[in-house]
Protein backbone atom coordinates (compact mmCIF):
# COMPACT_ATOMS: atom_id res chain seq x y z
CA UNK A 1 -13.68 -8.95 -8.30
CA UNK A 2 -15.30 -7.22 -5.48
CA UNK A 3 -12.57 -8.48 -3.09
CA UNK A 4 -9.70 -6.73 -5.41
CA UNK A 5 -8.60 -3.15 -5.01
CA UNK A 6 -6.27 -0.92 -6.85
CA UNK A 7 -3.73 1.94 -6.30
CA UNK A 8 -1.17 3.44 -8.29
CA UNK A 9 1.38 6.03 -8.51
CA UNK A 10 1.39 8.13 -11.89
CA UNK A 11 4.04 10.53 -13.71
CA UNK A 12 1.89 12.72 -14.98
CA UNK A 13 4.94 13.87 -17.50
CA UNK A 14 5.66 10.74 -18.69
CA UNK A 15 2.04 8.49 -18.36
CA UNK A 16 4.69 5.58 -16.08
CA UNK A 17 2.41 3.89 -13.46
CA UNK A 18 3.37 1.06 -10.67
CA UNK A 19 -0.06 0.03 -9.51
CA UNK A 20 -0.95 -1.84 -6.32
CA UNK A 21 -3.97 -4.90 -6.24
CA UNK A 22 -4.29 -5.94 -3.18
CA UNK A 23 -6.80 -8.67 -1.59
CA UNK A 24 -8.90 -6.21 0.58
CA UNK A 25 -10.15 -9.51 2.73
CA UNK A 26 -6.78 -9.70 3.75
CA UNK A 27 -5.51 -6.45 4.06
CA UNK A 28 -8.67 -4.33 4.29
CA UNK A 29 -6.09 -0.74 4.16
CA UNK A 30 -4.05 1.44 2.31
CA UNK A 31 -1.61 3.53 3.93
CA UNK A 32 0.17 6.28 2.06
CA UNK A 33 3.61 7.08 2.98
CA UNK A 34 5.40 10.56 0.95
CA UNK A 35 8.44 12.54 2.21
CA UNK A 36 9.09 15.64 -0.15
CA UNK A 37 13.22 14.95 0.74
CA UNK A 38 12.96 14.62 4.67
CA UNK A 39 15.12 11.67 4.91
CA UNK A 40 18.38 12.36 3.77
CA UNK A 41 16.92 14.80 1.10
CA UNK A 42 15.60 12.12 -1.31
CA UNK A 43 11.48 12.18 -2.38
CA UNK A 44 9.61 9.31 -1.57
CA UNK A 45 6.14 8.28 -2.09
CA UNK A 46 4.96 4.06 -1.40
CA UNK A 47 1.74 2.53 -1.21
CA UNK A 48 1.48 -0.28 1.88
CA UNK A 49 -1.29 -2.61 2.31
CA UNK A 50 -1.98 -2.94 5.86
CA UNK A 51 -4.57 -4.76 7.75
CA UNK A 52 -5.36 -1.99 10.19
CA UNK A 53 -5.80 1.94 9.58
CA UNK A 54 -4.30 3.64 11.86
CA UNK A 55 -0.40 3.42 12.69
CA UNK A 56 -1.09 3.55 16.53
CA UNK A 57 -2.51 0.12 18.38
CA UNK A 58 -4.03 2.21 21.07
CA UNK A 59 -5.29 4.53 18.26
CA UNK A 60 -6.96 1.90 16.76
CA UNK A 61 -8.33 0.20 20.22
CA UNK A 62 -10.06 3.65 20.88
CA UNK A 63 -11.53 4.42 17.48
CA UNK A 64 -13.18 0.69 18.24
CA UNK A 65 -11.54 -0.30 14.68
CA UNK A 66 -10.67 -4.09 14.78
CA UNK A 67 -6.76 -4.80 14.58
CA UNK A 68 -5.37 -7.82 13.43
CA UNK A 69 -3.84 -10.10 16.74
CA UNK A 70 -1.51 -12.47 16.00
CA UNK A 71 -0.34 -15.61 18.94
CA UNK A 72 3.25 -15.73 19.58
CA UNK A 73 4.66 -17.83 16.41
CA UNK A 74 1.87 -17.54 14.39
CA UNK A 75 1.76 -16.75 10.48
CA UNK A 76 0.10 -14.61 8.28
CA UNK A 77 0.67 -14.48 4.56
CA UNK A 78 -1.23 -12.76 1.70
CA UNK A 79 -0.49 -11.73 -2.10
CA UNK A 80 0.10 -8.34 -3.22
CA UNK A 81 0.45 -7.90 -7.18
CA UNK A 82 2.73 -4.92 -8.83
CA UNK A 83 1.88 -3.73 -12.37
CA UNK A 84 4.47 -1.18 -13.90
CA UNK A 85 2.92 0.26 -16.59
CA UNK A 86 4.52 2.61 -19.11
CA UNK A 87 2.70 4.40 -22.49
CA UNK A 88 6.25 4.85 -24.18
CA UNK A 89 7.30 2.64 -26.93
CA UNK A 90 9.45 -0.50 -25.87
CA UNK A 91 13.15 0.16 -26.26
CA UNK A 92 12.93 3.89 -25.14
C-alpha cells in the first residue's frame, strides 16, 4: 500500500531483522535514535515513528514544516507493526 512504509534494523553477521511498518498518514516520520555506549556504556540503535521531523517545536515552526497540535485532553492513536525476522533454523 502506498500509505505503508518500512524500516528495519539488520545483523549483518547473523541475517536477524526487527522491521518497522508504520502508517505514514499518521505518522508521516522516522526518527533514528543510535548511541555507540553513551548512556551508561550500552549500544543502542531504535527506530520511532513520529509525526513531525524535527525534535525541536520551534525548529519545526521555522522550517514552515506542519507539527501535529493536540487540545488539552485530546487523543491520538495509531498502529505500528514489528516483524522480527531471523534466516536461522527454528530451535537454534
Amino acid at each position: 500500500s502506498p500509505s505503508v512504509a518500512c524500516a528495519a534494523i539488520v545483523n549483518s553477521h547473523t541475517g536477524d531483522s526487527l522491521v518497522l511498518r508504520i502508517d505514514v498518514r499518521q505518522n508521516p516520520a522516522l526518527g533514528i535514535w543510535i548511541t555507540r555506549g553513551g548512556w551508561h556504556g550500552y549500544e543502542h540503535a531504535a527506530l520511532e515513528p513520529t509525526n513531525g521531523a524535527s525534535d525541536s517545536l520551534a525548529e519545526a515552526a521555522s522550517e514552515g514544516t506542519s507539527a501535529l497540535v493536540l487540545p488539552p485532553e485530546e487523543v491520538r492513536a495509531w498502529t505500528i507493526r514489528l516483524c522480527l525476522q531471523s534466516l536461522r533454523p527454528a530451535g537454534e
